[in-house]
C-alpha atoms as a PDB file:
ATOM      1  CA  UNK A   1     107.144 123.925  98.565  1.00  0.00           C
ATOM      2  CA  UNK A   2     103.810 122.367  99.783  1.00  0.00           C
ATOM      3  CA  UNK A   3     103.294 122.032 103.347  1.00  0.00           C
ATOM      4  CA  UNK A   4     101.658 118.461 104.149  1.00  0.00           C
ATOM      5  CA  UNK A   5      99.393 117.726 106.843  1.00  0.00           C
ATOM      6  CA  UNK A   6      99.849 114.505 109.354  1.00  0.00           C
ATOM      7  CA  UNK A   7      96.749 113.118 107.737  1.00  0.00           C
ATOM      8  CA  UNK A   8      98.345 113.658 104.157  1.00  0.00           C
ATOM      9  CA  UNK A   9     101.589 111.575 104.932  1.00  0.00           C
ATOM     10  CA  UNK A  10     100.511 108.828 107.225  1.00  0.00           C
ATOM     11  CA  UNK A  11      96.948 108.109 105.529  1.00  0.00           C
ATOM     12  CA  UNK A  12      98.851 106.033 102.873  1.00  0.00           C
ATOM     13  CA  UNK A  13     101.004 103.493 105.460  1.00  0.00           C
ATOM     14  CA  UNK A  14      98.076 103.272 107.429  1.00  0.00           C
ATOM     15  CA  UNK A  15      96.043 101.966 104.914  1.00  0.00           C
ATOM     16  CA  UNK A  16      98.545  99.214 104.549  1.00  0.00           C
ATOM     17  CA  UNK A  17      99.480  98.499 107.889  1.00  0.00           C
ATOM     18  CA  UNK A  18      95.696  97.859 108.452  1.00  0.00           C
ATOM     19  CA  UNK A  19      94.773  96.084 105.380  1.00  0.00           C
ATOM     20  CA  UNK A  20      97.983  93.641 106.661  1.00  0.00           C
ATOM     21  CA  UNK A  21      96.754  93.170 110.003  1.00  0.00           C
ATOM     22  CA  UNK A  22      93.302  92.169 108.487  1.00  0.00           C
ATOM     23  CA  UNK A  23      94.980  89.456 106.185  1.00  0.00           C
ATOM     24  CA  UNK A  24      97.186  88.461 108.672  1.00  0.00           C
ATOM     25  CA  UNK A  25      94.271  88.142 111.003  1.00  0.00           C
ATOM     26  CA  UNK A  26      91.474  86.507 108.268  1.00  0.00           C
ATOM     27  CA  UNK A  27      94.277  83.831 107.964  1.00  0.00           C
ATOM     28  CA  UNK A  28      94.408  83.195 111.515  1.00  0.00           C
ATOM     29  CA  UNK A  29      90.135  82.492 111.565  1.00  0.00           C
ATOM     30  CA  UNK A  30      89.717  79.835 108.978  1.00  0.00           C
ATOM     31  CA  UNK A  31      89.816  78.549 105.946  1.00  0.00           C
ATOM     32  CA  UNK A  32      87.565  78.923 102.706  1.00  0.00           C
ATOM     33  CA  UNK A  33      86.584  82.451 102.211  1.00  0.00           C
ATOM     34  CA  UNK A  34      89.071  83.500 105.096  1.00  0.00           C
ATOM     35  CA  UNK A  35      92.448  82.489 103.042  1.00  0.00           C
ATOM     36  CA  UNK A  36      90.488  84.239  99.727  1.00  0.00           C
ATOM     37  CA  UNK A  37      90.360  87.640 102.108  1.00  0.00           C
ATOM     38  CA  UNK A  38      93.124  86.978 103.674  1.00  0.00           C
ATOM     39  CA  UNK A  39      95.308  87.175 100.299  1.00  0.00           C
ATOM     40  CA  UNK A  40      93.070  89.919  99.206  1.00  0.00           C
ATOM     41  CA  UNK A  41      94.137  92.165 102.162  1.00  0.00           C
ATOM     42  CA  UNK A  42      97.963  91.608 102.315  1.00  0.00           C
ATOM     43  CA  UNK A  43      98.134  90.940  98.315  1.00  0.00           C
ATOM     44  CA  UNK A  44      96.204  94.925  98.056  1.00  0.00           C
ATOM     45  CA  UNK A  45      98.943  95.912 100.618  1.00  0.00           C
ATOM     46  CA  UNK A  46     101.979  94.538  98.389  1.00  0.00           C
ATOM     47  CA  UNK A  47     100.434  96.403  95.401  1.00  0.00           C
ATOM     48  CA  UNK A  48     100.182  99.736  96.758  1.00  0.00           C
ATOM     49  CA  UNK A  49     103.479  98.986  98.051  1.00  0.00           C
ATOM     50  CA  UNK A  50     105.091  98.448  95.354  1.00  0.00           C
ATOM     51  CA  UNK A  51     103.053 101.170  93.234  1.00  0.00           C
ATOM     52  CA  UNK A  52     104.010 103.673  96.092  1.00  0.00           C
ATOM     53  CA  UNK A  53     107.869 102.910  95.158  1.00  0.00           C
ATOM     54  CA  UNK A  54     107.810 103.018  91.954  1.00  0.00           C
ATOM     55  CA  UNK A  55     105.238 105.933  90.859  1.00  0.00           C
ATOM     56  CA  UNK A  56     107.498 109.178  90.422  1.00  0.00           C
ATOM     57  CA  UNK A  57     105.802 112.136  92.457  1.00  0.00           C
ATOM     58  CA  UNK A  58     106.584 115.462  90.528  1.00  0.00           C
END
């Protein structure tokens, strides 16, 4: 079995956690180019998301 650092398993969920809080917090600015990042940041988030649920690690 492979031994996995604390950088190794959390890297991934805080990626998304922080590209959330960005769109979350581009929506709050403005609108225009703010709405266009904000659903850039939370729509990346929902893709690797869903990719991390359904990809098949073996």
């Amino acid at each position: 079995m492979k031994r996995s650092t604390m950088r190794h398993v959390f890297a991934m969920p805080l990626l998304i956690g922080l590209l959330i809080a960005f769109g979350l917090f581009a929506a709050l600015l403005g609108d225009g180019w703010w709405d266009t990042l904000a659903w850039l940041g939370m729509g990346i988030a929902a893709i690797l998301s869903v990719r991390g649920l359904l990809v098949r690690r073996t």
